[in-house]
C-alpha atoms as a PDB file:
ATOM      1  CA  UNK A   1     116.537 -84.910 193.542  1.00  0.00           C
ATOM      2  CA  UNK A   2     120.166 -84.008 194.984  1.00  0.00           C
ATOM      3  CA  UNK A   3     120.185 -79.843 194.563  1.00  0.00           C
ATOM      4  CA  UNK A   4     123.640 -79.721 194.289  1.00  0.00           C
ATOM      5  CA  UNK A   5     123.650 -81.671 191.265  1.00  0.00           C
ATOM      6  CA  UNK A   6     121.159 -78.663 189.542  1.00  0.00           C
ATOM      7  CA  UNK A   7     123.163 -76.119 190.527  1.00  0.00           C
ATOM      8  CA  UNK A   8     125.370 -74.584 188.216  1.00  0.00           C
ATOM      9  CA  UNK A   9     128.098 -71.850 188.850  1.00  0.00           C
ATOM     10  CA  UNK A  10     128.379 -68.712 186.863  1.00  0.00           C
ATOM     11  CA  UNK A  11     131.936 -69.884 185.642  1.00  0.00           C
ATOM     12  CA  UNK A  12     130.901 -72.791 184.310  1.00  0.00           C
ATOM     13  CA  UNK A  13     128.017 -71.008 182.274  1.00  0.00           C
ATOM     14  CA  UNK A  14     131.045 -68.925 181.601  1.00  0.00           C
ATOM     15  CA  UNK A  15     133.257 -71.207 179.955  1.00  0.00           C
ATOM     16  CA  UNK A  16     130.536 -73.712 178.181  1.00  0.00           C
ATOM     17  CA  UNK A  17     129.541 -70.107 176.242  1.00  0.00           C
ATOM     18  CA  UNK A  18     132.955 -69.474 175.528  1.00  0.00           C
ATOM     19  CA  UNK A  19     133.664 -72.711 173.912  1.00  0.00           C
ATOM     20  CA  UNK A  20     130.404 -73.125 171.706  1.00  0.00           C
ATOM     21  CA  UNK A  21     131.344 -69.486 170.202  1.00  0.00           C
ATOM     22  CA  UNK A  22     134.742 -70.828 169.480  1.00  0.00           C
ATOM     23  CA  UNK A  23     133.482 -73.531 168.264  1.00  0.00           C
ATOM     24  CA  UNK A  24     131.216 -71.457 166.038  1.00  0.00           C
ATOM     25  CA  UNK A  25     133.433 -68.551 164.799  1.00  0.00           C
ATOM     26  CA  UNK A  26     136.157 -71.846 163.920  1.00  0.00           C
ATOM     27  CA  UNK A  27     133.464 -73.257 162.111  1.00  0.00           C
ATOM     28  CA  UNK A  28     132.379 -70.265 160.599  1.00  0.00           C
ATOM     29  CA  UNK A  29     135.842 -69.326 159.440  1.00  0.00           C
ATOM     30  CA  UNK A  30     136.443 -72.396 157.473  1.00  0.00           C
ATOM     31  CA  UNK A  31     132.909 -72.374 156.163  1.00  0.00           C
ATOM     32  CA  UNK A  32     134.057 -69.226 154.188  1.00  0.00           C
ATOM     33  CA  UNK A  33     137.601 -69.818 153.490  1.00  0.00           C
ATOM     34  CA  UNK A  34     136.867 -73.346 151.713  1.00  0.00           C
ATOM     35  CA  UNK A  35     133.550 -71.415 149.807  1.00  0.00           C
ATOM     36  CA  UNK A  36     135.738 -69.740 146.921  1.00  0.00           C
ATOM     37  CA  UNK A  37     132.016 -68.213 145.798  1.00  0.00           C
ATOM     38  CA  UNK A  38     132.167 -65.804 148.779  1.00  0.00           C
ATOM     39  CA  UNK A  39     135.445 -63.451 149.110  1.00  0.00           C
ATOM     40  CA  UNK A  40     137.721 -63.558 151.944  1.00  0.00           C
ATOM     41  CA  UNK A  41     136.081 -61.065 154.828  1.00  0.00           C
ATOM     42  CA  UNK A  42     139.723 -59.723 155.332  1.00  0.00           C
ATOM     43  CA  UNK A  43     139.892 -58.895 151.741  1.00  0.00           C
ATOM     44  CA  UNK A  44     136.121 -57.177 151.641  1.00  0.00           C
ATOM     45  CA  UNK A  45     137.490 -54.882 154.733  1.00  0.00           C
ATOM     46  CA  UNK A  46     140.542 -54.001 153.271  1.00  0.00           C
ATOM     47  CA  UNK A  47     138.860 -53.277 149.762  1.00  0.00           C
ATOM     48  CA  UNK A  48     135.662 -50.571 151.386  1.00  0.00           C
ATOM     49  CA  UNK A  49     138.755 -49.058 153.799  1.00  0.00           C
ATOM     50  CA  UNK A  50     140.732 -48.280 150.654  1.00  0.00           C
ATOM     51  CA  UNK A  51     137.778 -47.056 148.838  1.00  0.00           C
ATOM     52  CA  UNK A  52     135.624 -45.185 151.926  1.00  0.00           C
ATOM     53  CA  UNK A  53     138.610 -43.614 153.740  1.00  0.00           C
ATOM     54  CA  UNK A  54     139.874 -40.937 150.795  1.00  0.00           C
ATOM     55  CA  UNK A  55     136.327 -39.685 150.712  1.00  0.00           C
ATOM     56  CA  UNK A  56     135.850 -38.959 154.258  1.00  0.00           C
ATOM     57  CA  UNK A  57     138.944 -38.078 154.321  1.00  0.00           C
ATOM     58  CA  UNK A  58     138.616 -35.835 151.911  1.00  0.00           C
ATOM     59  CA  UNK A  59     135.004 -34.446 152.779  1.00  0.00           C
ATOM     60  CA  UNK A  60     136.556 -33.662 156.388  1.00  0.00           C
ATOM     61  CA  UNK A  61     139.177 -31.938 154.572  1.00  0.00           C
ATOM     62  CA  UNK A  62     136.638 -29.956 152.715  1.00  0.00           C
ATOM     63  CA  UNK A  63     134.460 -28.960 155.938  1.00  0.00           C
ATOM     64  CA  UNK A  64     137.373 -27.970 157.609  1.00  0.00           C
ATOM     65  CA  UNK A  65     139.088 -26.062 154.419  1.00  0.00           C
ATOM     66  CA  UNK A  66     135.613 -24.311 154.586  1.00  0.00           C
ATOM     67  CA  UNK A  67     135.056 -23.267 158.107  1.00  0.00           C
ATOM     68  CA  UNK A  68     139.336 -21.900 157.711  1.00  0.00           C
ATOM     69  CA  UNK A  69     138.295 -19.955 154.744  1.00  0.00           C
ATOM     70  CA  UNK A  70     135.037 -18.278 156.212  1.00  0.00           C
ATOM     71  CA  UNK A  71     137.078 -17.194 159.064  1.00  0.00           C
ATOM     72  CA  UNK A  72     139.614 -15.387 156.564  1.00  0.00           C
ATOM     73  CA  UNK A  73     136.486 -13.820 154.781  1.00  0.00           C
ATOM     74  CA  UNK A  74     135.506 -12.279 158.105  1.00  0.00           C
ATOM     75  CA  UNK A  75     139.111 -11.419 159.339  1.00  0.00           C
ATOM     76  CA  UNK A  76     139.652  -9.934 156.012  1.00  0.00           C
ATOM     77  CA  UNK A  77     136.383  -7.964 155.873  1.00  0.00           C
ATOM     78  CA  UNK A  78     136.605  -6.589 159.266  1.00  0.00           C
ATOM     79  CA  UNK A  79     140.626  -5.376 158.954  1.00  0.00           C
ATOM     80  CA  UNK A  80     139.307  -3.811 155.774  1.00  0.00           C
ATOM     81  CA  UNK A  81     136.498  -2.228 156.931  1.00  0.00           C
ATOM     82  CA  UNK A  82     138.252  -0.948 160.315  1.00  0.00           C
ATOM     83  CA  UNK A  83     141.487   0.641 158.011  1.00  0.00           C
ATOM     84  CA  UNK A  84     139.313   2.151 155.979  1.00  0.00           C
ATOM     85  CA  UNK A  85     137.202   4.059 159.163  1.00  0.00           C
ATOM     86  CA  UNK A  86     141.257   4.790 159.872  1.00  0.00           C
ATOM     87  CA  UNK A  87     141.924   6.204 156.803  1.00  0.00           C
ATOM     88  CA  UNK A  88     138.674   8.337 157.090  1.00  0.00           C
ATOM     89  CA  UNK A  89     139.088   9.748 160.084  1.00  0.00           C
ATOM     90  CA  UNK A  90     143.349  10.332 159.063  1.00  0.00           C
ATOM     91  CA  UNK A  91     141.899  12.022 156.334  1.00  0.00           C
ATOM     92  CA  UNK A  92     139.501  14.454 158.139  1.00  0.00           C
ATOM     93  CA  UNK A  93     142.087  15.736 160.358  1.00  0.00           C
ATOM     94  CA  UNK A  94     144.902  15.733 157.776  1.00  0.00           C
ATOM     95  CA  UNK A  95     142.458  17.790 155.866  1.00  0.00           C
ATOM     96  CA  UNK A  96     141.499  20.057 158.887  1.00  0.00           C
ATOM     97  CA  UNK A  97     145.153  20.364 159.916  1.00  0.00           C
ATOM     98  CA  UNK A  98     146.406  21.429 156.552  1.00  0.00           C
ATOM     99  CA  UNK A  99     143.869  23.731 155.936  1.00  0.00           C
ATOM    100  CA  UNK A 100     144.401  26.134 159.228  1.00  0.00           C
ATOM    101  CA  UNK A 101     148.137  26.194 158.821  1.00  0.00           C
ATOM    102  CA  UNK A 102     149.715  28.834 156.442  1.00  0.00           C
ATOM    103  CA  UNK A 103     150.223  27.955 153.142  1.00  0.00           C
ATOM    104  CA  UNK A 104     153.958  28.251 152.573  1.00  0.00           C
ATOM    105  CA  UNK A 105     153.888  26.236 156.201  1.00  0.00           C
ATOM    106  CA  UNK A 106     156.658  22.803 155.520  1.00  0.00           C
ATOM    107  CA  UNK A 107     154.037  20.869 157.961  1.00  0.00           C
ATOM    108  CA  UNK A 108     151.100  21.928 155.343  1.00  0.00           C
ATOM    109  CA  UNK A 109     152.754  19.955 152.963  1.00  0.00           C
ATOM    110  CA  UNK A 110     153.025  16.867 155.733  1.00  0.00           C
ATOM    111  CA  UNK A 111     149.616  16.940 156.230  1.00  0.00           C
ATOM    112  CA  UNK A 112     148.585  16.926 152.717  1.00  0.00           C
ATOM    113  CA  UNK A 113     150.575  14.411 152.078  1.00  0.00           C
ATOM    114  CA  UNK A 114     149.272  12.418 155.189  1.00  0.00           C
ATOM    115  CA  UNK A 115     145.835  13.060 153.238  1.00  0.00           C
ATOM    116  CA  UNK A 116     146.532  11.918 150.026  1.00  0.00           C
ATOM    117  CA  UNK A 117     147.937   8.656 151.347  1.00  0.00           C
ATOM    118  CA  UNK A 118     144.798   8.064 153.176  1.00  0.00           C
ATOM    119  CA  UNK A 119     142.485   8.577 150.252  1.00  0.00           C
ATOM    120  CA  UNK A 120     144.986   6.266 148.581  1.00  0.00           C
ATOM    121  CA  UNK A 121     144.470   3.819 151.474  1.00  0.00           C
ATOM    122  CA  UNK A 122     140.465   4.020 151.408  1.00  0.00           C
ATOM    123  CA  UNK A 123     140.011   2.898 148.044  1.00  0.00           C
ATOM    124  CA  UNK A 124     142.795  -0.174 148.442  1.00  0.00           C
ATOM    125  CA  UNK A 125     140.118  -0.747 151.246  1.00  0.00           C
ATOM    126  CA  UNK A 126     137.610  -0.493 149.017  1.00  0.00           C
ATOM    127  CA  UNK A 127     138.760  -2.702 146.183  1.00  0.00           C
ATOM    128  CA  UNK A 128     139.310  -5.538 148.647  1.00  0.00           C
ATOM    129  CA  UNK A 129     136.051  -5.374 149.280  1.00  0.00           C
ATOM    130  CA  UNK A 130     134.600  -5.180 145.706  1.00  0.00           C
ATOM    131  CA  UNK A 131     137.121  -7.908 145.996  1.00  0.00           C
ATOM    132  CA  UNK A 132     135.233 -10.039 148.773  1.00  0.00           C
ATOM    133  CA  UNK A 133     132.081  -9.407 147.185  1.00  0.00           C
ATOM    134  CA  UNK A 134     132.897 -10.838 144.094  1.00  0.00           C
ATOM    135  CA  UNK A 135     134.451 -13.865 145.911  1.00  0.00           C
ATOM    136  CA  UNK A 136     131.261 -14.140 147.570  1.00  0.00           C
ATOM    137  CA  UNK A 137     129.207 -14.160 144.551  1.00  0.00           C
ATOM    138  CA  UNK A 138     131.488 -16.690 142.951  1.00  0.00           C
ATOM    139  CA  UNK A 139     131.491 -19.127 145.384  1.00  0.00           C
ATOM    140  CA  UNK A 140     127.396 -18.847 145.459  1.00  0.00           C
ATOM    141  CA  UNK A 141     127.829 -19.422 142.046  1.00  0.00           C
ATOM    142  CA  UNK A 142     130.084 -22.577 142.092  1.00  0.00           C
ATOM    143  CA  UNK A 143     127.773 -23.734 145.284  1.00  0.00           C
ATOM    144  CA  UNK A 144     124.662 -23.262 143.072  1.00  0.00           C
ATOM    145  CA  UNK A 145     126.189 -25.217 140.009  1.00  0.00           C
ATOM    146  CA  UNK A 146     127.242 -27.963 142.159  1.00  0.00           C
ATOM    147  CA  UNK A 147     124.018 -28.374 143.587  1.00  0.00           C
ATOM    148  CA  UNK A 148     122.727 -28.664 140.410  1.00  0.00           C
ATOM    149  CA  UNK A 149     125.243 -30.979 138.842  1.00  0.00           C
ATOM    150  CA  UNK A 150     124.440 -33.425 142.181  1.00  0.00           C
ATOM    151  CA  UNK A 151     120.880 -33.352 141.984  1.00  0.00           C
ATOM    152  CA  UNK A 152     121.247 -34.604 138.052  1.00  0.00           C
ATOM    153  CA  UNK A 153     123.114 -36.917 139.177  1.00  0.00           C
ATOM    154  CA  UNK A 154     126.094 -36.144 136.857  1.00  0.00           C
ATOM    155  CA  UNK A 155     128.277 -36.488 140.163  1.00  0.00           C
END
């Protein structure tokens, strides 16, 4: 037996392998395209990527409209919180101040003024939160009904 005859290169393995899957995936193709039973793959992928890409689209949308508005609760909590420690602590020494100067003083006035804005200013802060809370229990709420409705089914 002649060896060189059994040998066979890597290229030609190569290229036989090549043309038996063209041969296949032409066969293949007009297997389906003369079958009018079975759709059209093109038509299939074009179908699921016009009904699959507005929901993750849409649920990506949602995570990410989600993650935005928890940072905004916290942002919006924390200024809150930290003007209404300002107003506090405005308020003590407005209150201080006013109270050692003379009464018929012009500053007095100033600083009661300065103190009466910043009790003004503490409960804004303190509506926004009563504010945020209520957002907070509102969206548990809505989260909780949803839940509910998609666990039925109804969704």
């Amino acid at each position: 037996m002649d060896c060189s005859a059994a040998i066979v290169t890597d290229t030609q393995i190569k290229h036989q392998t090549n043309l038996e899957i063209n041969m296949d995936a032409k066969t293949n193709n007009n297997s389906l395209s003369t079958d009018p039973s079975l759709p059209h793959p093109s038509n299939t992928y074009s179908w699921t990527r016009w009904v699959i890409s507005p929901i993750v689209y849409t649920t990506l949308f949602i995570k990410r409209l989600i993650g935005v508005e928890a940072a905004v609760e916290v942002t919006v909590e924390t200024m809150a919180e930290t003007i209404e420690r300002v107003a506090e602590v405005v308020d003590k020494v407005a209150h201080d101040l006013a109270d050692a100067l003379p009464d018929d003083s012009k500053i007095k006035d100033d600083f009661v003024m300065v103190e009466y804005i910043s009790e003004e200013i503490e409960k804004d802060c303190q509506i926004v939160e009563k504010f945020i809370e209520k957002i907070d229990r509102m969206k548990e709420k809505v989260e909780k009904d949803m839940k509910s409705i998609i666990s039925q089914g109804k969704l």
